[in-house]
Protein backbone atom coordinates (compact mmCIF):
# COMPACT_ATOMS: atom_id res chain seq x y z
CA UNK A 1 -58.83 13.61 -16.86
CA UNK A 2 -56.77 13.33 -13.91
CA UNK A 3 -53.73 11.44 -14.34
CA UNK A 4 -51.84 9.86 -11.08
CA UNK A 5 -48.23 8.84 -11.44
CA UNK A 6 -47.10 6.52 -8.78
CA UNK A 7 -43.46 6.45 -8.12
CA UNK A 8 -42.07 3.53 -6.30
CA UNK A 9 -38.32 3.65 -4.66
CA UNK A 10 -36.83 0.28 -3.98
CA UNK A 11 -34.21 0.30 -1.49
CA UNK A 12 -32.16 -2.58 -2.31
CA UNK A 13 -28.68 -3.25 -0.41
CA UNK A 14 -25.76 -3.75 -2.62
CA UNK A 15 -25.42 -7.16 -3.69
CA UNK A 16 -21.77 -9.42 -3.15
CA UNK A 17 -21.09 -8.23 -6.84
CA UNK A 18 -21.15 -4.81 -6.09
CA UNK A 19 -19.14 -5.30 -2.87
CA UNK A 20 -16.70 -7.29 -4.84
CA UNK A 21 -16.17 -4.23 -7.55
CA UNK A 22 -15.56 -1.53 -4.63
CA UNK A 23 -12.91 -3.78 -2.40
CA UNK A 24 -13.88 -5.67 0.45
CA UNK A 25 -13.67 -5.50 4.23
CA UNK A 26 -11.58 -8.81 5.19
CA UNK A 27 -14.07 -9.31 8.42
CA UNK A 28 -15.79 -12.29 6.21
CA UNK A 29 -12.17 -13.69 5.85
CA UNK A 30 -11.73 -13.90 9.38
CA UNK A 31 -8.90 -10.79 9.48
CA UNK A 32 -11.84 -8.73 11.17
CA UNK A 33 -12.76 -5.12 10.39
CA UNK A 34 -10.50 -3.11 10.34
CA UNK A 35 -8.57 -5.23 7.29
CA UNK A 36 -8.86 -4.05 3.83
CA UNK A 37 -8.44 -6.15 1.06
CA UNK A 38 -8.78 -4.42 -2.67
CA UNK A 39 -10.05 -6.15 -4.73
CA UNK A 40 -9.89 -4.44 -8.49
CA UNK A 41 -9.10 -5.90 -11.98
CA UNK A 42 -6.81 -3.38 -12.89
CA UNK A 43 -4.62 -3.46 -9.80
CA UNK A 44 -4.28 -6.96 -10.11
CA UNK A 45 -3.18 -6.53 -13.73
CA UNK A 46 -0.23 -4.68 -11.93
CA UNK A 47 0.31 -6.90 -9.40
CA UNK A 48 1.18 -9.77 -12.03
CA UNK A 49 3.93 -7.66 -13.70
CA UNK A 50 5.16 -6.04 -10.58
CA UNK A 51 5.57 -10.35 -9.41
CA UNK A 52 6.91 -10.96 -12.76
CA UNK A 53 11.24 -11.71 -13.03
CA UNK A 54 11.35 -10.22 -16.07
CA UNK A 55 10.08 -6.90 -15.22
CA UNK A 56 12.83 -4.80 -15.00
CA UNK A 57 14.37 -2.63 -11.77
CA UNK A 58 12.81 0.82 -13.23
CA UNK A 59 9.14 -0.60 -14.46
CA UNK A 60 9.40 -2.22 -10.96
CA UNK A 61 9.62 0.86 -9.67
CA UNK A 62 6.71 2.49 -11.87
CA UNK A 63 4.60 0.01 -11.69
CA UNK A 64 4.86 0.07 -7.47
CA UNK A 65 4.09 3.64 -7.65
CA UNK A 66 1.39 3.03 -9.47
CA UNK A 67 -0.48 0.41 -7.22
CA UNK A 68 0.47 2.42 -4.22
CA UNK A 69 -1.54 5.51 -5.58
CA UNK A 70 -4.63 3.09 -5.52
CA UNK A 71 -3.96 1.95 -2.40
CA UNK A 72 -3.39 5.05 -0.82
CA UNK A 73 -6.38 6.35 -2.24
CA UNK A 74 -8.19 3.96 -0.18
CA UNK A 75 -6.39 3.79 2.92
CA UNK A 76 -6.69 7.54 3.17
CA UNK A 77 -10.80 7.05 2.77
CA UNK A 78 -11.37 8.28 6.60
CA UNK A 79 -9.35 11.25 7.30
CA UNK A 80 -10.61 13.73 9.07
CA UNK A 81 -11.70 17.33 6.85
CA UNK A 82 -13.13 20.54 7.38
CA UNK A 83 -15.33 23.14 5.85
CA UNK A 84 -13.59 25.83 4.04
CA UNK A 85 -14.35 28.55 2.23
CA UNK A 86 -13.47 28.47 -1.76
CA UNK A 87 -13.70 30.85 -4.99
CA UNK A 88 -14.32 29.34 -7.89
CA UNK A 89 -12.98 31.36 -11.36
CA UNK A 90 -16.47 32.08 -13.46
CA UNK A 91 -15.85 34.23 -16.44
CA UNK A 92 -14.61 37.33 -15.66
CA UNK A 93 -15.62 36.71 -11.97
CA UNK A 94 -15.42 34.26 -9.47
CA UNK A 95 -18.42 32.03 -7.48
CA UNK A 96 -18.16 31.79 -4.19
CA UNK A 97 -18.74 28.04 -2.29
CA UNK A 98 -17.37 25.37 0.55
CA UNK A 99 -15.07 23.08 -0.15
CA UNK A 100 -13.53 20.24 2.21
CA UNK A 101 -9.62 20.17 3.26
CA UNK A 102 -7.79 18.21 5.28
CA UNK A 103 -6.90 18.36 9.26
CA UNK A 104 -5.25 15.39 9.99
CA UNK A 105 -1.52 15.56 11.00
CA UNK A 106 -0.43 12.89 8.85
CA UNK A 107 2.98 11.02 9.04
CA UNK A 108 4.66 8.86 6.23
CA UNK A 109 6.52 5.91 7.86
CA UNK A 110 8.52 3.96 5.20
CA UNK A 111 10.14 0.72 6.29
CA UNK A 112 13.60 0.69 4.61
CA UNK A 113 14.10 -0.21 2.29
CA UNK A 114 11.82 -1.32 0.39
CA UNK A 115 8.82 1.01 1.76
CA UNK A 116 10.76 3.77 0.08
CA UNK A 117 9.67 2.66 -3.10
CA UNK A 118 5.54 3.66 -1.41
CA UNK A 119 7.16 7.17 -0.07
CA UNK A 120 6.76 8.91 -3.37
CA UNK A 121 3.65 8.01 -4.52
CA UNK A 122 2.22 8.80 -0.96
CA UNK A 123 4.01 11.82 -0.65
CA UNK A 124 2.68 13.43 -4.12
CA UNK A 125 -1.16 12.44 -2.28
CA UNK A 126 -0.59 14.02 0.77
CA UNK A 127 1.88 16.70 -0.10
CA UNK A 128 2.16 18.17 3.58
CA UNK A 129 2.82 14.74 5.38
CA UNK A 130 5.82 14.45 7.36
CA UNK A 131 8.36 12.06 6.48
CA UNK A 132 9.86 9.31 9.09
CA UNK A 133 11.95 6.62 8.44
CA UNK A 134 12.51 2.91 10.45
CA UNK A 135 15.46 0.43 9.19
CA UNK A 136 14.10 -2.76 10.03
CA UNK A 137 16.77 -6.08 9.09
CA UNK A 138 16.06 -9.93 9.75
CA UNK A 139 18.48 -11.91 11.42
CA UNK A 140 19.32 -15.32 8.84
CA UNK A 141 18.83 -18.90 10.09
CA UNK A 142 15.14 -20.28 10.91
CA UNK A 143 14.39 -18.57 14.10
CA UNK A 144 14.90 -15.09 12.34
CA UNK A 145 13.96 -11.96 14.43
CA UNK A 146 13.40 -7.86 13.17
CA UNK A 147 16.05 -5.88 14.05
CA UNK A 148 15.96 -1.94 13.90
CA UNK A 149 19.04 -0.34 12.93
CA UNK A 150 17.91 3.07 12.14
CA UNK A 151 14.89 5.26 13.59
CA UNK A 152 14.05 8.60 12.88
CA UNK A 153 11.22 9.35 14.82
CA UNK A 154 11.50 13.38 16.22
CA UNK A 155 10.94 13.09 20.23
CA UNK A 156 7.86 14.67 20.32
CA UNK A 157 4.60 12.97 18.58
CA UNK A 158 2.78 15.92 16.21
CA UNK A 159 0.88 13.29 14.09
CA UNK A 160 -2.39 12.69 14.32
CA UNK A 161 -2.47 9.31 12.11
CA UNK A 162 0.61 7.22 10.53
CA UNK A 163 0.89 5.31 7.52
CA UNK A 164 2.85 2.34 7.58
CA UNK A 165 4.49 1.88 4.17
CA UNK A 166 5.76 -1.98 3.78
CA UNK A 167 5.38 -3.60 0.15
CA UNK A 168 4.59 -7.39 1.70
CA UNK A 169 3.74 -8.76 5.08
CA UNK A 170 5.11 -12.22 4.91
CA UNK A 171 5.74 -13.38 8.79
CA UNK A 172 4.36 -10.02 9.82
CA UNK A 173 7.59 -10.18 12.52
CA UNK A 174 8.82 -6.82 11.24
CA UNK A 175 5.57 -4.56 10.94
CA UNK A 176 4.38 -5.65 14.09
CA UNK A 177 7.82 -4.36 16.00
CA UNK A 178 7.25 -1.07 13.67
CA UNK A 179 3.75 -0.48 14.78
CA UNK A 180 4.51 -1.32 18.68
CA UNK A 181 7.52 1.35 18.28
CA UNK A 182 5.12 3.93 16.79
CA UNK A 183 2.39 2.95 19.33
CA UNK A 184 5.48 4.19 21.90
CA UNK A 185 5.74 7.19 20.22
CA UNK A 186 2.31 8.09 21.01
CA UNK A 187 0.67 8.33 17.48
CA UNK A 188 -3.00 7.67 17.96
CA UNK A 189 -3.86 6.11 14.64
CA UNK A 190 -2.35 3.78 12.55
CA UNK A 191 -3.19 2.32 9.46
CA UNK A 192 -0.45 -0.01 7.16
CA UNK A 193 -0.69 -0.08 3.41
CA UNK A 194 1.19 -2.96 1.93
CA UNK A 195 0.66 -4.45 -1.70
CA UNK A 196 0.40 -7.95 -0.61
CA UNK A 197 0.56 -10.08 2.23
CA UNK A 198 -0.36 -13.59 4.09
CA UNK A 199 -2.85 -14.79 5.93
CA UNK A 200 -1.07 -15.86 8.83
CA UNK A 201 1.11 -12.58 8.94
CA UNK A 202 -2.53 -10.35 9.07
CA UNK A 203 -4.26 -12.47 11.69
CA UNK A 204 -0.58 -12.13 13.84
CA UNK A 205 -0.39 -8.52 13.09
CA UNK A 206 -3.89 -7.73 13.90
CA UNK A 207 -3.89 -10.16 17.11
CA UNK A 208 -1.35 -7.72 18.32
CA UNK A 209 -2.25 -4.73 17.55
CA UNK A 210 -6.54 -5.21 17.33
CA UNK A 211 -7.55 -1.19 16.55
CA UNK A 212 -4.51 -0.89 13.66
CA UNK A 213 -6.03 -0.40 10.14
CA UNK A 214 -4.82 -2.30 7.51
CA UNK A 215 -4.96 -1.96 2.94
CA UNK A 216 -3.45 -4.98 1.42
CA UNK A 217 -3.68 -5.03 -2.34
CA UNK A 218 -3.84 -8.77 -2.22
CA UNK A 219 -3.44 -11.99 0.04
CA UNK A 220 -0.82 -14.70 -0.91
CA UNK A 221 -1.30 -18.48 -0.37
CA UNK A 222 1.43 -18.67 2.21
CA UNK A 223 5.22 -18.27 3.76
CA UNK A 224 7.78 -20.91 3.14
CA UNK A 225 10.13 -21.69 6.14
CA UNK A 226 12.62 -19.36 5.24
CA UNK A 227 9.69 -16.84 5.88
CA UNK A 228 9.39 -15.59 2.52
CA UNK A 229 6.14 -14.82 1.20
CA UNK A 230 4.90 -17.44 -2.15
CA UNK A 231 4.22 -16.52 -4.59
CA UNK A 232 5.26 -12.83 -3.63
CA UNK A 233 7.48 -10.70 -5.66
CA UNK A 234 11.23 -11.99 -4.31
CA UNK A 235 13.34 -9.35 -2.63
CA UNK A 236 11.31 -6.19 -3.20
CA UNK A 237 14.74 -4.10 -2.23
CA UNK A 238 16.19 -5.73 -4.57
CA UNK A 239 14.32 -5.12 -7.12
CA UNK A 240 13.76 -1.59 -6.55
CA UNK A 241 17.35 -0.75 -6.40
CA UNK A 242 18.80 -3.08 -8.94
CA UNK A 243 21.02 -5.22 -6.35
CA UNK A 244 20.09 -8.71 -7.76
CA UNK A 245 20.95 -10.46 -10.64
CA UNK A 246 18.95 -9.55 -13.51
CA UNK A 247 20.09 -11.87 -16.65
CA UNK A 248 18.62 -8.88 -19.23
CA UNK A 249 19.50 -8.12 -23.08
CA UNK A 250 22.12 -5.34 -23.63
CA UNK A 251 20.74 -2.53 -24.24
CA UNK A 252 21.51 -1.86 -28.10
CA UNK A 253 19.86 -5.12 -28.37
CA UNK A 254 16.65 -3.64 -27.48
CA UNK A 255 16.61 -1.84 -30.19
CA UNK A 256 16.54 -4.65 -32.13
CA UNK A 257 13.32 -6.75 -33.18
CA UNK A 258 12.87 -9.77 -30.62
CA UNK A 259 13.79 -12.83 -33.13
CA UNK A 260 17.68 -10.97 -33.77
CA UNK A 261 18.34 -10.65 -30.01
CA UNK A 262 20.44 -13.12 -28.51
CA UNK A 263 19.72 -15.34 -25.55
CA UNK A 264 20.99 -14.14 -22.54
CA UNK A 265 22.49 -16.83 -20.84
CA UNK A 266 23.75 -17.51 -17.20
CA UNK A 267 27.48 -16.95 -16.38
């Protein structure tokens, strides 16, 4: 007897779930292409302590490095690589095979200060990207402007792509200056990784700068008229560096059990 086993492939495309569980390009929200907006349970678990007033300066700081190792994972999706030759230990011997490295000339480019709380994590992910850092300060009142007070950029471009490192994007004012200076510079790609950020400030930022690259962790309802991001995370400086007032329990207190510390109260 002859037996005949038919196989059938079905070539399905991936459904709006299965989008949804990989991160999304933002060109259904209207931010266009180039916009990426990730979209994962546990990085949103982060995001709601790293909002949270009660999370301390260093968990603040953790947790940040944290979510920027996701993000950077992402953002760095389309580097360029090579072939390269590899041996792989095998018993006593070793197997012989091609791996892929890097060749992109990558530059770090921390907005102080809080995109020095990024540098770390993006620095232990690409261990041979150069460092540069741009002080960027808002003038107070309602018609605020960026102003940079610190820049150092070498002379000479060697960089083949830059990543913008700016925990939120409220007004967008200061990244877009920061990406126009870089654009100056002569750095031919440019991608921003920021943990949250607004609508408004992404549609300005990418209306200025259309072939920029963008990784937002997540989009915020919207920017008060002091031009702070809501719900956001308050001053993320701040909070990395322990400048603000923190009412917090002493800490012999936390070694207590919860019901025999006191209430901290404001002074």
């Amino acid at each position: 007897n002859t037996i005949i086993v038919v196989v059938v492939v079905v070539v399905m495309s991936a459904t709006a779930e299965e989008k949804k569980e990989n991160g999304k390009a933002a060109d259904d929200d209207g931010y266009g292409p180039n916009v990426r907006i990730a979209n994962h349970p546990v990085l949103s678990h982060k995001i709601a302590f790293l909002r949270s007033s009660s999370t301390t300066s260093a968990s603040f700081r953790s947790i940040m490095r944290e979510i920027t190792f996701h993000l950077g994972y992402e953002a760095t999706s389309q580097l360029e690589t090579k072939p390269a030759p590899i041996t792989v230990p095998l018993g006593t011997g070793h197997f012989d095979c091609t791996g892929e490295v890097l060749t992109d000339r990558v530059a770090l480019i921390p907005i102080l200060r809080s995109g020095l709380g990024m540098a770390d994590s993006m620095m232990e992910l690409l261990p041979k990207a150069m460092v540069h850092h741009i002080g960027m300060y808002k003038t107070s009142g309602g018609d605020s402007i960026s102003v940079q007070y610190y820049n150092r950029l070498p002379r000479k471009c060697e960089a083949d792509v830059a990543f913008v490192l700016d925990p939120v994007i409220a007004t967008a004012g200061t990244i877009t200056n920061v990406v126009g200076i870089l654009k100056k510079w002569g750095v031919p790609k440019i991608h921003v990784i920021s943990i949250m950020a607004s609508p408004e400030g992404i549609r300005l930022l990418t209306k200025e700068h259309p072939n920029l690259r963008v990784t937002v962790g997540t989009m915020d309802e919207k920017v008060n008229e002091e031009g702070q991001l809501l719900p956001g995370l308050g001053d993320s400086g701040d909070r990395l560096f322990g400048t603000y007032i923190h009412h917090d329990f002493a800490e012999e207190e936390k070694l207590l059990r919860p019901v025999k510390r006191r209430r901290p109260t404001d002074e």
